[in-house]
N, C-alpha and C. Protein backbone atom coordinates (compact mmCIF):
# COMPACT_ATOMS: atom_id res chain seq x y z
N UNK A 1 -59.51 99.38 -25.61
CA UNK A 1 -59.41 98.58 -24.42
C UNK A 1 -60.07 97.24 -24.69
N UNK A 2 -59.47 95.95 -24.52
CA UNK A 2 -60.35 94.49 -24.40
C UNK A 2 -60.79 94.19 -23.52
N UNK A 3 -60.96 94.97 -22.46
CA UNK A 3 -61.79 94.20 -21.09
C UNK A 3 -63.62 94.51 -21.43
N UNK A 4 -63.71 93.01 -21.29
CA UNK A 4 -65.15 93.42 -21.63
C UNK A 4 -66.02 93.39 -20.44
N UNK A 5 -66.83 94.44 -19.51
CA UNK A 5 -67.20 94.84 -18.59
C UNK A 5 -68.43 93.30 -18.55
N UNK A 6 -68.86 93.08 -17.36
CA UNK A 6 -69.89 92.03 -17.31
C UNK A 6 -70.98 92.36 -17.03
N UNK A 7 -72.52 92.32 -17.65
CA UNK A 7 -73.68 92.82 -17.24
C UNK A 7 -74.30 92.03 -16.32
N UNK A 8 -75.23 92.39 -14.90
CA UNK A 8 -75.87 92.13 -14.32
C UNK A 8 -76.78 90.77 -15.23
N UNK A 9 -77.07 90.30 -16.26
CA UNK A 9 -77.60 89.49 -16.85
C UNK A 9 -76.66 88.03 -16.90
N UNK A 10 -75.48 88.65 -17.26
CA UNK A 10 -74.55 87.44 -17.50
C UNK A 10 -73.73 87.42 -16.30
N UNK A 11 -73.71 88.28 -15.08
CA UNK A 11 -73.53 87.78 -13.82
C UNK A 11 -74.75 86.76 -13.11
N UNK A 12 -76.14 86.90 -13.50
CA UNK A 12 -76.73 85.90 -12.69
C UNK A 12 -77.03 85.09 -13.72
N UNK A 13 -76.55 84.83 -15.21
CA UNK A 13 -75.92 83.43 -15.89
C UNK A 13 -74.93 82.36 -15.09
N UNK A 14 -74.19 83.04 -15.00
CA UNK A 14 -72.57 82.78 -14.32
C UNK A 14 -73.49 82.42 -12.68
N UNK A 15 -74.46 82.51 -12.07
CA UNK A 15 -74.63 82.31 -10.70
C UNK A 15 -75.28 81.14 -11.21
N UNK A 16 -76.11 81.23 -12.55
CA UNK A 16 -77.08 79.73 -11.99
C UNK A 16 -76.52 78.62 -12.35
N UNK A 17 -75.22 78.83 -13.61
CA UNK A 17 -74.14 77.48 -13.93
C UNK A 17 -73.36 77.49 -12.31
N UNK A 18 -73.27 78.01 -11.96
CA UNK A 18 -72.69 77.67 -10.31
C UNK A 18 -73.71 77.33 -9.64
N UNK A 19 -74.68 77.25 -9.50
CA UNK A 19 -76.04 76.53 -9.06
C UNK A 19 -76.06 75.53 -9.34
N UNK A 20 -76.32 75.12 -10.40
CA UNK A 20 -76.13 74.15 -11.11
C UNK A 20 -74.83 73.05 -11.33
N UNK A 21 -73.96 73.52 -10.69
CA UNK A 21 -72.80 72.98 -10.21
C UNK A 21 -71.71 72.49 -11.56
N UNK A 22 -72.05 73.45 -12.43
CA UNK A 22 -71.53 73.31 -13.96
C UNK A 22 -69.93 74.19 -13.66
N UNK A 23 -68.99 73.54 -14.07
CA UNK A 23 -67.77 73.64 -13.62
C UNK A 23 -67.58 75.33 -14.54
N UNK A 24 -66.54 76.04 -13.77
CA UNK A 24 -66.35 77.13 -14.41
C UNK A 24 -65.57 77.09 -15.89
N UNK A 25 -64.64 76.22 -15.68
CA UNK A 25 -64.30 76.78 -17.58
C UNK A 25 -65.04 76.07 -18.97
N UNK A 26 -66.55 75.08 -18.40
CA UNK A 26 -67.64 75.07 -19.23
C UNK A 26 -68.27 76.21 -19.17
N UNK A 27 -68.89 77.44 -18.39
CA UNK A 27 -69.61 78.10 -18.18
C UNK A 27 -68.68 79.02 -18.99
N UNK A 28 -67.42 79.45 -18.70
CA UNK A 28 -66.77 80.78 -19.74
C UNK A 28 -67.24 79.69 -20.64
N UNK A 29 -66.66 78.61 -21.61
CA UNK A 29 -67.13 78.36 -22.77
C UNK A 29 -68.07 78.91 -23.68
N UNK A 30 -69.04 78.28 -22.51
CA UNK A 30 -70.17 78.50 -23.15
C UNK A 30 -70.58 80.05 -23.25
N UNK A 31 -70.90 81.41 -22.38
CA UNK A 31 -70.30 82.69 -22.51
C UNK A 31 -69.61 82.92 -23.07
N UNK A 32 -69.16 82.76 -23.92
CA UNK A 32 -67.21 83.39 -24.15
C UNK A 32 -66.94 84.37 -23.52
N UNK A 33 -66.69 84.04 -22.32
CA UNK A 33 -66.34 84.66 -21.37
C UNK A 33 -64.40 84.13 -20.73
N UNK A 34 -63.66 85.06 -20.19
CA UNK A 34 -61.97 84.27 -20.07
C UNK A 34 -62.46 83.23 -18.88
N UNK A 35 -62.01 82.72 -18.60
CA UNK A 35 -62.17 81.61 -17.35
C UNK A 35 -61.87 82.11 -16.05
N UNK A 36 -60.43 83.13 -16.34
CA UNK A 36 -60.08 83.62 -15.01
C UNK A 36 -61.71 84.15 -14.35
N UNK A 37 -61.86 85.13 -15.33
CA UNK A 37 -63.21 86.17 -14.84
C UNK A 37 -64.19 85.44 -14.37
N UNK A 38 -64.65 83.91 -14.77
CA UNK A 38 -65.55 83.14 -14.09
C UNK A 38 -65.14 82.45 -12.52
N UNK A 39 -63.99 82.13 -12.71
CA UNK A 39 -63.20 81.58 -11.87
C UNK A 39 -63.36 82.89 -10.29
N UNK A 40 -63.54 83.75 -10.70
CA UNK A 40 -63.09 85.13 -9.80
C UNK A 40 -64.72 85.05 -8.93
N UNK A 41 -65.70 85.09 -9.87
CA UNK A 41 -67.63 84.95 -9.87
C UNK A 41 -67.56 84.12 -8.94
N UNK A 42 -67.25 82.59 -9.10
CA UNK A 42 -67.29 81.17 -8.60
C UNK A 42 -67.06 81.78 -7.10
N UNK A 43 -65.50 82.25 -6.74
CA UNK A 43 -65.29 82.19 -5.27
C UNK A 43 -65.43 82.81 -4.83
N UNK A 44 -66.36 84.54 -5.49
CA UNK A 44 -67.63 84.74 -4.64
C UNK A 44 -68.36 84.26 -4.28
N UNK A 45 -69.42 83.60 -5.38
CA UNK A 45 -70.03 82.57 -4.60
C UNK A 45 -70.21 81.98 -3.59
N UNK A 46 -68.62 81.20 -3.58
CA UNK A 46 -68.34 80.75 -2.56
C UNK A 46 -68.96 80.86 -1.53
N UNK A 47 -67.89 82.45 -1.34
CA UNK A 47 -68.16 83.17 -0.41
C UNK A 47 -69.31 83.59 0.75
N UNK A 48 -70.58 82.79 -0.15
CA UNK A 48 -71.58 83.27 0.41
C UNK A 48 -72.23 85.27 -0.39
N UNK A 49 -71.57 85.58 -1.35
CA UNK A 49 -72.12 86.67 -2.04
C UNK A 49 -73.51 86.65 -2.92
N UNK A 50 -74.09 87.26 -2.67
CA UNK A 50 -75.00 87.52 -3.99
C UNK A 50 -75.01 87.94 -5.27
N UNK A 51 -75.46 88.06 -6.47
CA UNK A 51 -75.30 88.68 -7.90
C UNK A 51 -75.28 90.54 -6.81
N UNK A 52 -76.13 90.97 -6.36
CA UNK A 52 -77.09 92.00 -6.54
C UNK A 52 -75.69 93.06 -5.36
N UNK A 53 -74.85 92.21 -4.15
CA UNK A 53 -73.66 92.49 -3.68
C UNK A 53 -72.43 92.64 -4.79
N UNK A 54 -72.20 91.74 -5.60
CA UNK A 54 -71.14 91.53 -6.48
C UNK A 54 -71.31 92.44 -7.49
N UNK A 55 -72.50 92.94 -8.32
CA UNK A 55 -72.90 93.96 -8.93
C UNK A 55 -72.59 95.25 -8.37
N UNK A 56 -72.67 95.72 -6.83
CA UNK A 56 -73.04 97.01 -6.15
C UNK A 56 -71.30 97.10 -6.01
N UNK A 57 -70.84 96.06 -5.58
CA UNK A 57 -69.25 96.39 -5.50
C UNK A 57 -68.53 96.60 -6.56
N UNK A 58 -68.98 95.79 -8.19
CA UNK A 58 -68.10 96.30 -8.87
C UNK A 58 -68.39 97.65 -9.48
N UNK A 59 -69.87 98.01 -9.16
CA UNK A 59 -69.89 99.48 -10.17
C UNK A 59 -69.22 100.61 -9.05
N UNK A 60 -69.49 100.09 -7.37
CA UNK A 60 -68.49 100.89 -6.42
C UNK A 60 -67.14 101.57 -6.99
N UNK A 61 -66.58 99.80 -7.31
CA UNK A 61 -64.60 100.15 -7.79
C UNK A 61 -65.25 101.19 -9.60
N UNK A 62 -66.03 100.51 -10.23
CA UNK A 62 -65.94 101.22 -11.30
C UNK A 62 -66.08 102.77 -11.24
N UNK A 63 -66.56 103.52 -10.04
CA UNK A 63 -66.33 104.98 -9.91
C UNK A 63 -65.24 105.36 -9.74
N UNK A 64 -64.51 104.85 -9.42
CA UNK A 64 -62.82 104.98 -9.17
C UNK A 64 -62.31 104.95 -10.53
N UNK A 65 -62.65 104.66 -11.31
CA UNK A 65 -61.90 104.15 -12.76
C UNK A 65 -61.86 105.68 -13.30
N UNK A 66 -60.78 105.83 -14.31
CA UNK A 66 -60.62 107.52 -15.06
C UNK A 66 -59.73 108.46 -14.58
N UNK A 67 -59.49 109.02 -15.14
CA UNK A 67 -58.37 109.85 -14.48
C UNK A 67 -59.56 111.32 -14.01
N UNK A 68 -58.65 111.91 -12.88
CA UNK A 68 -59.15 112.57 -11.98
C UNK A 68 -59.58 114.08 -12.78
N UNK A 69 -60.75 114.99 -11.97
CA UNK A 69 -60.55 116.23 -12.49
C UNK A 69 -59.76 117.11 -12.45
N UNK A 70 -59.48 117.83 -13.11
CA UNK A 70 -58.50 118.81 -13.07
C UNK A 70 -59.43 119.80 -11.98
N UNK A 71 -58.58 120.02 -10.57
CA UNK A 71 -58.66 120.86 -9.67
C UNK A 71 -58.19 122.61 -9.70
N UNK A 72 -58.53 123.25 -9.50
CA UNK A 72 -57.20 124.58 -9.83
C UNK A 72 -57.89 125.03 -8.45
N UNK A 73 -57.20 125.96 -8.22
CA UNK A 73 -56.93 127.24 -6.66
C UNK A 73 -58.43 127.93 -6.76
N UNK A 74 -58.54 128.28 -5.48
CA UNK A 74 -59.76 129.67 -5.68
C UNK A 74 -59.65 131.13 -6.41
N UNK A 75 -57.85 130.87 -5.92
CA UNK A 75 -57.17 131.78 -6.34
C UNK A 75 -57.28 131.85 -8.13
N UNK A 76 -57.02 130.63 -8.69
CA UNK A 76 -56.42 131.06 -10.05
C UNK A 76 -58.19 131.10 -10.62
N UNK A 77 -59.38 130.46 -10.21
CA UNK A 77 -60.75 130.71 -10.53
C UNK A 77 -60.75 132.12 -10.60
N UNK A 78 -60.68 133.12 -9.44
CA UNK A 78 -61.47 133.88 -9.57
C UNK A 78 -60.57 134.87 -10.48
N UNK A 79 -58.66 134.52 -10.74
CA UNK A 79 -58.05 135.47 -12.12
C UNK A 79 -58.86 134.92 -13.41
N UNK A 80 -59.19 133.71 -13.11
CA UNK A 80 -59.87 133.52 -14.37
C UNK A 80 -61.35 134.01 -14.74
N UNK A 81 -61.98 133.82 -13.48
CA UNK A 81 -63.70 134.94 -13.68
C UNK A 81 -63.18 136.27 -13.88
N UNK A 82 -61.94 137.11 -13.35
CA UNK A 82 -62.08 138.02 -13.65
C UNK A 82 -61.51 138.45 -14.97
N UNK A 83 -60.94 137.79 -15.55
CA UNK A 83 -60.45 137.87 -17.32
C UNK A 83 -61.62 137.74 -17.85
N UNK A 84 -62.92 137.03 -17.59
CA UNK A 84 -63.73 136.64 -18.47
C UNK A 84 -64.57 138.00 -17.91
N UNK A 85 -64.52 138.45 -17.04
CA UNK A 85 -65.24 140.12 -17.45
C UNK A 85 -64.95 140.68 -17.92
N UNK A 86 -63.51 141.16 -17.86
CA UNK A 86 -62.74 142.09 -19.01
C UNK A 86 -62.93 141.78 -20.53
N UNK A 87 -63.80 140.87 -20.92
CA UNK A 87 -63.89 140.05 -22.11
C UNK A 87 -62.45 139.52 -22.76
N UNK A 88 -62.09 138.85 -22.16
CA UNK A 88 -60.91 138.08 -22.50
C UNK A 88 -61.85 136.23 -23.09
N UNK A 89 -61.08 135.51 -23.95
CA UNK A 89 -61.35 134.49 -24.53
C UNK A 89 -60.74 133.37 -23.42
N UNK A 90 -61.15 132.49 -23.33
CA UNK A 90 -60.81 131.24 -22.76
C UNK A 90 -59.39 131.05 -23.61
N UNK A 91 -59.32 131.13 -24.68
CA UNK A 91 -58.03 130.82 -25.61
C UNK A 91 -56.92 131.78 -24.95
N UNK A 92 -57.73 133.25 -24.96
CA UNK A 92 -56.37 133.77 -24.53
C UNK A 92 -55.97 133.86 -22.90
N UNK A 93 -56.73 133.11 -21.86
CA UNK A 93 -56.47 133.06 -20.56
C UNK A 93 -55.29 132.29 -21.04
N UNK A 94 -55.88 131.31 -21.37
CA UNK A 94 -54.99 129.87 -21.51
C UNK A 94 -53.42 130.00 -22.32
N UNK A 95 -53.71 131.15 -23.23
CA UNK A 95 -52.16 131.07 -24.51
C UNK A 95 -51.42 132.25 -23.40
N UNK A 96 -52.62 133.46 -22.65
CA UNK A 96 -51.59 134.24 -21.80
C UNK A 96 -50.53 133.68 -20.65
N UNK A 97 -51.05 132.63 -20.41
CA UNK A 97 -50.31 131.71 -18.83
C UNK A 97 -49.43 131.39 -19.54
N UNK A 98 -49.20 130.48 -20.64
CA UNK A 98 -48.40 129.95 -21.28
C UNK A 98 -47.32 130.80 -21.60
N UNK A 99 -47.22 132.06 -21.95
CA UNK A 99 -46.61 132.95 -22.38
C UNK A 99 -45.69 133.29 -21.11
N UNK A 100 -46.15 133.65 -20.02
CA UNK A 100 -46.03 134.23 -18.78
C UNK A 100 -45.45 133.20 -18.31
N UNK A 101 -45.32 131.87 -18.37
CA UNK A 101 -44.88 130.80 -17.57
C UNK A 101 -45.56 130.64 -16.22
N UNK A 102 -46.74 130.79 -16.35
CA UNK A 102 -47.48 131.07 -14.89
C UNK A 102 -47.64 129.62 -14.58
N UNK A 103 -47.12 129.35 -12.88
CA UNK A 103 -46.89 127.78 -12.22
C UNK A 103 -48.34 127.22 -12.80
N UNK A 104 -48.92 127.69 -11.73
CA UNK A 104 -50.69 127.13 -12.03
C UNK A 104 -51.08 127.21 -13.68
N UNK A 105 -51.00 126.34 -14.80
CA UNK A 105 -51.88 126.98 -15.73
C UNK A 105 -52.54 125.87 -16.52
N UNK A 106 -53.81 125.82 -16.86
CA UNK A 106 -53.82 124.80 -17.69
C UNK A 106 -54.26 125.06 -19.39
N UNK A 107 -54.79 123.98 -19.77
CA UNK A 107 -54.75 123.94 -21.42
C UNK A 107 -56.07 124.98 -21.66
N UNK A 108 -57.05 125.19 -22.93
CA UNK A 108 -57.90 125.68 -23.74
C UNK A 108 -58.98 124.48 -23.53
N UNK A 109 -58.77 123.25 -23.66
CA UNK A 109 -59.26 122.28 -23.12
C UNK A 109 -60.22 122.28 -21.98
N UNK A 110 -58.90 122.06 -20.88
CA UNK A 110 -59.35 122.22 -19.72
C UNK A 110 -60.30 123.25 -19.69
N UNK A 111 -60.16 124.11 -19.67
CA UNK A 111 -60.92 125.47 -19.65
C UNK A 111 -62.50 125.16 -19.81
N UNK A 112 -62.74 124.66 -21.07
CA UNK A 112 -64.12 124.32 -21.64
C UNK A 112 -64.52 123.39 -21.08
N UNK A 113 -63.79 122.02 -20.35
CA UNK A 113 -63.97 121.30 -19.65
C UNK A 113 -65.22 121.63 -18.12
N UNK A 114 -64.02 122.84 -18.00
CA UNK A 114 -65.29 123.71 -16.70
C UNK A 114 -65.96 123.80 -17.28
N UNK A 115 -65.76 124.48 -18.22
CA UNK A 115 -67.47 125.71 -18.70
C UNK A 115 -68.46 124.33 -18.62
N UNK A 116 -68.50 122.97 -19.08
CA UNK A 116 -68.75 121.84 -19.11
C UNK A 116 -69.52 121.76 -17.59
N UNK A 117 -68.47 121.58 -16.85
CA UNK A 117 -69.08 121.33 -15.20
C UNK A 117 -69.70 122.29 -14.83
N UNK A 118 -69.29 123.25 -15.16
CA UNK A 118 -70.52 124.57 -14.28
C UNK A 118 -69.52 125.28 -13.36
N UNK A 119 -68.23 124.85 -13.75
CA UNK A 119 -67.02 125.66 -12.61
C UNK A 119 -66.97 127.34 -13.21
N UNK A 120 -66.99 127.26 -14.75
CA UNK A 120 -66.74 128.36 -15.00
C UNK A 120 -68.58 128.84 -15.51
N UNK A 121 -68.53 129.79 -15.54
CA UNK A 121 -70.19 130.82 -15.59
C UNK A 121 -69.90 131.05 -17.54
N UNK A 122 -70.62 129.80 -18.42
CA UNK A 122 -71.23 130.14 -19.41
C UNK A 122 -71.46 131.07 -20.07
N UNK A 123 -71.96 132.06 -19.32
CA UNK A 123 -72.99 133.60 -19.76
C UNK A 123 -71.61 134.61 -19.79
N UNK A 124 -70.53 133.96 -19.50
CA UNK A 124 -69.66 135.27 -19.79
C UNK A 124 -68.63 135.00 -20.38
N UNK A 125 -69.10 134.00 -21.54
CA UNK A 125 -68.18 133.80 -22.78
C UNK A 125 -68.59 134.35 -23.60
N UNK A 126 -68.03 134.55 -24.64
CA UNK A 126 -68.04 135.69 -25.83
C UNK A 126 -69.60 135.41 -26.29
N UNK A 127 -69.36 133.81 -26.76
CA UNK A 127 -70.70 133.17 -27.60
C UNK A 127 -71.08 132.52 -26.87
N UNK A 128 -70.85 132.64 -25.18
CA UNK A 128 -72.51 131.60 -24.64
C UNK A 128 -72.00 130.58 -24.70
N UNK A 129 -70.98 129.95 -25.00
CA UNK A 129 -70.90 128.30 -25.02
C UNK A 129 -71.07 128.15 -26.32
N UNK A 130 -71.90 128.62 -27.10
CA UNK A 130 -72.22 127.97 -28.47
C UNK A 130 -71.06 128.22 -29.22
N UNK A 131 -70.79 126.61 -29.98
CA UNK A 131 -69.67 126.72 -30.58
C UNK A 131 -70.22 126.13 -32.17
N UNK A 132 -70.00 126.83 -33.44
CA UNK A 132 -70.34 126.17 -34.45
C UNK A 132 -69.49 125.13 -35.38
N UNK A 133 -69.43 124.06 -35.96
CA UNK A 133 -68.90 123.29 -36.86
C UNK A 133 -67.59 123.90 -37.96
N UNK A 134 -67.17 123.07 -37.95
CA UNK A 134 -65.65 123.56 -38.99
C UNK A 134 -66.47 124.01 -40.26
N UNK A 135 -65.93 124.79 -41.07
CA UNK A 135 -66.63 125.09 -42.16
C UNK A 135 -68.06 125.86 -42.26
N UNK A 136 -68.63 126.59 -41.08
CA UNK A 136 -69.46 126.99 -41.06
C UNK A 136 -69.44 128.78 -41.57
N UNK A 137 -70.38 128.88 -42.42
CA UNK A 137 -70.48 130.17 -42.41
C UNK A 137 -71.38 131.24 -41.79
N UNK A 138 -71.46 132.06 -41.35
CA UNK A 138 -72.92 132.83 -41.00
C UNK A 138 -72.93 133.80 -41.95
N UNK A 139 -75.16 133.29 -42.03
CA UNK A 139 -75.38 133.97 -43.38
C UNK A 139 -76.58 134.91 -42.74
N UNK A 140 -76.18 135.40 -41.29
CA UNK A 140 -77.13 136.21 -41.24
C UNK A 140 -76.52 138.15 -40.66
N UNK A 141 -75.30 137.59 -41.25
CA UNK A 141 -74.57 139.17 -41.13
C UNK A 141 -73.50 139.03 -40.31
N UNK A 142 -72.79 140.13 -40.17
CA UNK A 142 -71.93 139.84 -38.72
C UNK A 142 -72.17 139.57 -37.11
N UNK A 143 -71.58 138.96 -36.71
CA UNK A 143 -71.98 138.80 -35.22
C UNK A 143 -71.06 139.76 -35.01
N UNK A 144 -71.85 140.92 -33.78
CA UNK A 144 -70.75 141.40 -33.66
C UNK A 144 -70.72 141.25 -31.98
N UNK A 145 -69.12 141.07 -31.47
CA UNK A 145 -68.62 140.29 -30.12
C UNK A 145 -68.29 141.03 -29.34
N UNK A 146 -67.71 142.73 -30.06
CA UNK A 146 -67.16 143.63 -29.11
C UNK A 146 -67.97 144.69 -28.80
N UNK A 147 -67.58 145.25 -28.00
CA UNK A 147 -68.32 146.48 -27.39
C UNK A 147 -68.59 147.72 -28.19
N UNK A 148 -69.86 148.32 -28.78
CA UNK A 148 -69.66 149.41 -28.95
C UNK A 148 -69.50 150.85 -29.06
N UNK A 149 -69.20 151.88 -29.54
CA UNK A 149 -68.21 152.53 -29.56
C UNK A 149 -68.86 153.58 -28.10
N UNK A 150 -70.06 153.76 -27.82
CA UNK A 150 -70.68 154.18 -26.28
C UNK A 150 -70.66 153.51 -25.56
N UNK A 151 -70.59 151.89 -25.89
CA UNK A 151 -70.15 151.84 -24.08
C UNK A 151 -68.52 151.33 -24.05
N UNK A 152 -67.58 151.67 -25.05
CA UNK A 152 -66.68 151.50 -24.75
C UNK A 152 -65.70 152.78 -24.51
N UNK A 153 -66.62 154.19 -24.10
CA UNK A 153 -65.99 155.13 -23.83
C UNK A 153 -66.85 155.41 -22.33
N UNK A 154 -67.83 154.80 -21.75
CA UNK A 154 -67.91 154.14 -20.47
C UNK A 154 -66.78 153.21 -19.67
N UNK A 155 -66.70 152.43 -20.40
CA UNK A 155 -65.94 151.48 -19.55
C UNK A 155 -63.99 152.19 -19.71
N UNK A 156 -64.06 152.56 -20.63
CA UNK A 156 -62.50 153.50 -20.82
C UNK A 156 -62.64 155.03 -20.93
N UNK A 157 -62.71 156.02 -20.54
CA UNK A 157 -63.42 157.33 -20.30
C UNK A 157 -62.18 158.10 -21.17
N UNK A 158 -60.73 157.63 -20.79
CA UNK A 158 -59.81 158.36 -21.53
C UNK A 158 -59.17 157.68 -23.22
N UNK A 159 -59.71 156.68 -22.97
CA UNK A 159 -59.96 156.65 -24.84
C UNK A 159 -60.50 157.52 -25.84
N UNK A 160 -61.43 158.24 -25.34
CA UNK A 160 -61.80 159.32 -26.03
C UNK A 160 -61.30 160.30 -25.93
N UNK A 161 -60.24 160.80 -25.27
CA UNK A 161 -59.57 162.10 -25.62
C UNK A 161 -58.48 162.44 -26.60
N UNK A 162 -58.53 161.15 -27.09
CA UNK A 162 -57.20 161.04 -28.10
C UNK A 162 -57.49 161.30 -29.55
């Protein structure tokens, strides 16, 4: 992006060459600043504005700037808290929708995005959130991720009769 954002410093630059009654496309000059953008400062001024108003309004519009969060249903949250009890992966919520053609679905991304905000509950991902580097090895044995073999004849009672 080339827009170069303006700091509270070189906005009350730009106020005191307008004080000073130093014409605006000396003042971009001298800033290298575009002229329009001084030109825009100036007829605040005008206006009767302050640096400390003109500052509060543009970081106002600047919360608006970005594209929006990704929203989802209460509904599709709580299929998704409840996959993540069954120990299901964020990968495979996300590759199962896809499969299924399910309306509501979003990316693997998104997904971590929550875990990010605090939409989705951390503590009931496989690894906690912790994610390690490409090329990493662990040299302190296996992690192991799945359940075993007692409490997975708890949670499935007729697995063991086979």
């Amino acid at each position: 992006m080339s827009y170069k954002h303006i700091t509270i410093n070189e906005l009350t630059n730009i106020e005191a060459n307008y004080r000073l009654g130093i014409k605006a496309r000396e003042c971009a000059l001298r800033m290298q600043i575009g002229k329009d953008k001084v030109y825009t400062y100036y007829k605040l001024f005008i206006q009767g504005l302050t640096v400390i108003q003109i500052y509060n309004q543009y970081l106002k519009n600047r919360k608006r700037c970005g594209r929006k969060h990704i929203k989802l249903s209460e509904e599709k949250l709580k299929e998704i808290d409840y996959r993540l009890d069954s120990d299901w992966s964020l990968d495979a919520i996300a590759g199962r929708d896809k499969v299924d053609q399910v309306e509501e679905r979003c990316s693997i991304k998104t997904l971590y995005n929550m875990v990010k905000r605090d939409l989705i509950d951390k503590n009931k991902l496989r690894r906690k959130g912790k994610r390690n580097p490409k090329g990493h090895n662990e040299t302190r044995g296996k992690i192991n991720v799945c359940k075993t073999i007692h409490e997975r004849n708890e949670k499935y009672p007729m697995s063991s009769s086979n």
